[in-house]
C-alpha atoms as a PDB file:
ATOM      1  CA  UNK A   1     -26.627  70.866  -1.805  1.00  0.00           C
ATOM      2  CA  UNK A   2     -27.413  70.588   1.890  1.00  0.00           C
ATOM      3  CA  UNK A   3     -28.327  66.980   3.278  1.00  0.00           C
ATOM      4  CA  UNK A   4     -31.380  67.198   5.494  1.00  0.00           C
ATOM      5  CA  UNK A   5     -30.394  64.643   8.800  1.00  0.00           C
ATOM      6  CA  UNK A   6     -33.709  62.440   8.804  1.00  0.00           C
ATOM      7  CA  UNK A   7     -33.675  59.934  11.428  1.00  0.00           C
ATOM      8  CA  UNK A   8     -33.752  56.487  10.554  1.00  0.00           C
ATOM      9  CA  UNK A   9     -37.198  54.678  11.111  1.00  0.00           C
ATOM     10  CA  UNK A  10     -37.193  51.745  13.193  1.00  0.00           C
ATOM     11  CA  UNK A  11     -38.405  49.471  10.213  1.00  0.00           C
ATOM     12  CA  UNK A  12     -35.015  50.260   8.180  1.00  0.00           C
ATOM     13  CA  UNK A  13     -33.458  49.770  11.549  1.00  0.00           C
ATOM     14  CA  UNK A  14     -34.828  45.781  11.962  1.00  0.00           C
ATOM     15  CA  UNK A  15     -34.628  45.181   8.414  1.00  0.00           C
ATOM     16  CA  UNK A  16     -30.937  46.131   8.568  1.00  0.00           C
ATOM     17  CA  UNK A  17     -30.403  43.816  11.390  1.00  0.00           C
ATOM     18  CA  UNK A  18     -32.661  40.551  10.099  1.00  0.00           C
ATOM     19  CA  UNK A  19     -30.086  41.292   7.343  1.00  0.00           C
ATOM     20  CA  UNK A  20     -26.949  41.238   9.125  1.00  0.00           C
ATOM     21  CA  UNK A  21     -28.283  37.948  11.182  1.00  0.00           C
ATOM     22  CA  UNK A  22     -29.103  36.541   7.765  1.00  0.00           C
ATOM     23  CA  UNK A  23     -25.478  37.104   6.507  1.00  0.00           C
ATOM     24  CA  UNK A  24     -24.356  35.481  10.117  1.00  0.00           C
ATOM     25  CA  UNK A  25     -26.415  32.410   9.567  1.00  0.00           C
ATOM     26  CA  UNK A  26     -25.438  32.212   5.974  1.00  0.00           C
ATOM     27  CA  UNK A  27     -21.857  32.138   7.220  1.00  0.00           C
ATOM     28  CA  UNK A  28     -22.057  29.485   9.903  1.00  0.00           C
ATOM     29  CA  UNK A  29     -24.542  27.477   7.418  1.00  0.00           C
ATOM     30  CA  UNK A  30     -21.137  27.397   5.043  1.00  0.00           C
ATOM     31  CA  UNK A  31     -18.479  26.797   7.433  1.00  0.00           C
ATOM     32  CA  UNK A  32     -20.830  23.854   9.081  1.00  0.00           C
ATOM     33  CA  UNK A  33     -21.431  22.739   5.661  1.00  0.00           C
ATOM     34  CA  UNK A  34     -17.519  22.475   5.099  1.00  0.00           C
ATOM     35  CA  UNK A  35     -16.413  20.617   8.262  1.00  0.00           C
ATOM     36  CA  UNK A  36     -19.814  18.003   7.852  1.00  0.00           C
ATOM     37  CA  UNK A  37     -17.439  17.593   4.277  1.00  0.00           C
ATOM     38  CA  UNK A  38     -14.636  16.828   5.804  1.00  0.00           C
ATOM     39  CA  UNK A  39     -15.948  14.263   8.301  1.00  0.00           C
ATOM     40  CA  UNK A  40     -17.935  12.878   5.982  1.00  0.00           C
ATOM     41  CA  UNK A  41     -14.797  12.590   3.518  1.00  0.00           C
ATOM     42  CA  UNK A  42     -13.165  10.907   6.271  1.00  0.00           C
ATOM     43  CA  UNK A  43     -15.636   8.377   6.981  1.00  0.00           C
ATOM     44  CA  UNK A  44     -15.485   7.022   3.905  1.00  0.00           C
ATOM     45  CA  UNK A  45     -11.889   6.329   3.682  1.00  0.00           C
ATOM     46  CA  UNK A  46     -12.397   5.081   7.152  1.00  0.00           C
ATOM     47  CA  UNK A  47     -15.141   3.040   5.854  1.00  0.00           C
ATOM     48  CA  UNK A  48     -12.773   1.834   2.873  1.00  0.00           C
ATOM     49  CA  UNK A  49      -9.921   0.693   5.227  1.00  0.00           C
ATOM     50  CA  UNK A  50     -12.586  -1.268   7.216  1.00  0.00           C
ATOM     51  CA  UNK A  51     -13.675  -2.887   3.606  1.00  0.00           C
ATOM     52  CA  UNK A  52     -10.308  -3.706   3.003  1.00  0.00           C
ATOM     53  CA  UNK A  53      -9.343  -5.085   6.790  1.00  0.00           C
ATOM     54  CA  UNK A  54     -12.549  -6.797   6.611  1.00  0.00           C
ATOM     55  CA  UNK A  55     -11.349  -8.819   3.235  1.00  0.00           C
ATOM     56  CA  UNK A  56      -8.052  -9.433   4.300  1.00  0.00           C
ATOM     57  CA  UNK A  57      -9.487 -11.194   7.410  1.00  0.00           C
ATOM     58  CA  UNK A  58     -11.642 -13.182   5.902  1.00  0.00           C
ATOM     59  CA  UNK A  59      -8.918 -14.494   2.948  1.00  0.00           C
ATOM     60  CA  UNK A  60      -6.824 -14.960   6.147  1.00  0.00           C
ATOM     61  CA  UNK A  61      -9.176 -16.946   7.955  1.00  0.00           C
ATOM     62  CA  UNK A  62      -9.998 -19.022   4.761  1.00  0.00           C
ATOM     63  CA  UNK A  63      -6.223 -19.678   4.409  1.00  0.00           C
ATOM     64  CA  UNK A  64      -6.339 -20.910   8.082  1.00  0.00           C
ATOM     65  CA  UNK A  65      -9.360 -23.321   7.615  1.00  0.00           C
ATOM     66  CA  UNK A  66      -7.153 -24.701   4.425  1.00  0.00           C
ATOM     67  CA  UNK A  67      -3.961 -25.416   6.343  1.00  0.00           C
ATOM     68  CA  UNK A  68      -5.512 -26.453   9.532  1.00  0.00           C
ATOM     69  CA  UNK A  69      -8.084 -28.856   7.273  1.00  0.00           C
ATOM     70  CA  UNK A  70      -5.315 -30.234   4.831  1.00  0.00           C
ATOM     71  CA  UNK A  71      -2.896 -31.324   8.304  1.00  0.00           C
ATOM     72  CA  UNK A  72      -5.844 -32.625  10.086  1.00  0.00           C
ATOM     73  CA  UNK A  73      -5.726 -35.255   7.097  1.00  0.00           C
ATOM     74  CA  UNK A  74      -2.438 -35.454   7.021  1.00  0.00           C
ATOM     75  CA  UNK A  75      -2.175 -36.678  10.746  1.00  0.00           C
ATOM     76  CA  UNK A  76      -5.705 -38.338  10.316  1.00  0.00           C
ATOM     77  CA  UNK A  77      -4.997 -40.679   7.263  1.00  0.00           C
ATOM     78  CA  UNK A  78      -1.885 -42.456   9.475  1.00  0.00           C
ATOM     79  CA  UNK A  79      -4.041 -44.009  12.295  1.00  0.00           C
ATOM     80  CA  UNK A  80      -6.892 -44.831   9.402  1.00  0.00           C
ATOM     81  CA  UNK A  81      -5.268 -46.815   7.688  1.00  0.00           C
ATOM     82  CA  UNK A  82      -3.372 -48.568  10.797  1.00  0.00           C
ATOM     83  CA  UNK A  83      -6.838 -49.172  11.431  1.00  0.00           C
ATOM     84  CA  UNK A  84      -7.796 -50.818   8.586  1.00  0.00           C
ATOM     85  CA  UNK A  85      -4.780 -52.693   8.376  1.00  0.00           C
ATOM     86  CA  UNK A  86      -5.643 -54.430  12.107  1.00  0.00           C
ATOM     87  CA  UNK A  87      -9.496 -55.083  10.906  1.00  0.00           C
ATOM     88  CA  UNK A  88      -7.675 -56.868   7.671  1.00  0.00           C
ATOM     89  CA  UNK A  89      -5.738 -58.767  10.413  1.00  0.00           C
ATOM     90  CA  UNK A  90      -8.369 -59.734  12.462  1.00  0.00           C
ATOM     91  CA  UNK A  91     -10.613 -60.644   9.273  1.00  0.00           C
ATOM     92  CA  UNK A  92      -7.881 -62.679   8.018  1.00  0.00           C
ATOM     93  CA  UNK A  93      -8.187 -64.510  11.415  1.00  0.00           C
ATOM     94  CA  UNK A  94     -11.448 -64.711  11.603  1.00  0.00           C
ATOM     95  CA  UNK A  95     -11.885 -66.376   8.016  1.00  0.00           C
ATOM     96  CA  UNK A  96     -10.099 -69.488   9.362  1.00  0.00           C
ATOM     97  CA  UNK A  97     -11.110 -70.081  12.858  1.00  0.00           C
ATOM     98  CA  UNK A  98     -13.844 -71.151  14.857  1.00  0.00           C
ATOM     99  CA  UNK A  99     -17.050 -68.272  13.991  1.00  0.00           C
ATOM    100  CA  UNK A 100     -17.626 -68.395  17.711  1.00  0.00           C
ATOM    101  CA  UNK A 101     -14.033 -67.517  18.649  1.00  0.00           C
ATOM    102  CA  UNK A 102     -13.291 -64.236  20.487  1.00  0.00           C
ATOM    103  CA  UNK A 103     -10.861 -61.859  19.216  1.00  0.00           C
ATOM    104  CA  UNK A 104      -9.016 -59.236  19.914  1.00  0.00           C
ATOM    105  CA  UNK A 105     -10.271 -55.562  18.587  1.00  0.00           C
ATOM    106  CA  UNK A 106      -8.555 -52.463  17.725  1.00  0.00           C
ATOM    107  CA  UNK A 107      -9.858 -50.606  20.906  1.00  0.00           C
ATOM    108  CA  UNK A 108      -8.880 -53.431  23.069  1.00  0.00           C
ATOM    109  CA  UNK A 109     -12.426 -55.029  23.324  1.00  0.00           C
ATOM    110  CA  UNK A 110     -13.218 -58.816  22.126  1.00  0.00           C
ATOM    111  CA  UNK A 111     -15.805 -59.772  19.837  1.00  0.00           C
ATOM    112  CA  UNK A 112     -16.862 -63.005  18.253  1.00  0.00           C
ATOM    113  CA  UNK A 113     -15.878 -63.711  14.890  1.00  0.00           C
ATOM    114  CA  UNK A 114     -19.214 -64.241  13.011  1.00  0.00           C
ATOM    115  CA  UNK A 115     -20.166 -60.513  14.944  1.00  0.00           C
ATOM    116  CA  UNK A 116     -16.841 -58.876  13.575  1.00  0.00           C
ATOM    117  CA  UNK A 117     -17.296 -60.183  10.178  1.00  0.00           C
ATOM    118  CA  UNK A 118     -21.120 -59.021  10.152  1.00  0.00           C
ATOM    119  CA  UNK A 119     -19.830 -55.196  11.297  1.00  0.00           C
ATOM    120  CA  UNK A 120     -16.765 -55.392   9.196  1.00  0.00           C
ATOM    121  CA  UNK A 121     -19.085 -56.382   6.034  1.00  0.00           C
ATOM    122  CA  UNK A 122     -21.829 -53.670   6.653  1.00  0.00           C
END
């Protein structure tokens, strides 16, 4: 059997190469595909560690407001109540004096008695 050498037309010819440009795009459409995965796989677990900064922040900062809130009491309540122990005083004082007597305040101001027991009473 004897092959007969036909030339190739130039349809088979650019159908052929849409082909082989086909399979090229096909390829670099997969390997794209495969890195977007991996960034995208790494985003999230980026995105995770972020979550989980994120949280541990915030208990920290809570934690924070707590101690800094409870010590501001602690060093608070001391001067309150030194402070209501002088307004006792000077109540005390007031009660049997003169109402038009000045006396001495906590802040180092004088008042009359009648006007201390007025804004001690309100």
């Amino acid at each position: 059997m004897t092959t007969i050498y036909t030339p190739e037309s130039p349809d088979n010819k650019a159908i052929r190469e849409l082909r082989d440009e086909v399979k090229k795009l096909r390829f670099s459409i997969e390997e794209f595909n495969k890195v977007s995965s991996a960034q995208t796989e790494k985003i999230i677990d980026l995105t995770g560690k972020m979550l989980i900064l994120t949280i541990a922040m915030l208990v920290l900062i809570g934690f924070n407001l707590y101690v800094y809130i409870k010590y501001s009491k602690i060093q608070v309540a001391p001067i309150v109540n030194e402070q209501t122990r002088k307004n006792q005083q000077v109540l005390e004082r007031c009660k049997y004096t003169d109402p038009n007597q000045e006396v001495d305040m906590t802040d180092g101001t004088k008042m009359k008695c009648s006007d201390f027991i007025k804004k001690f009473r309100e």
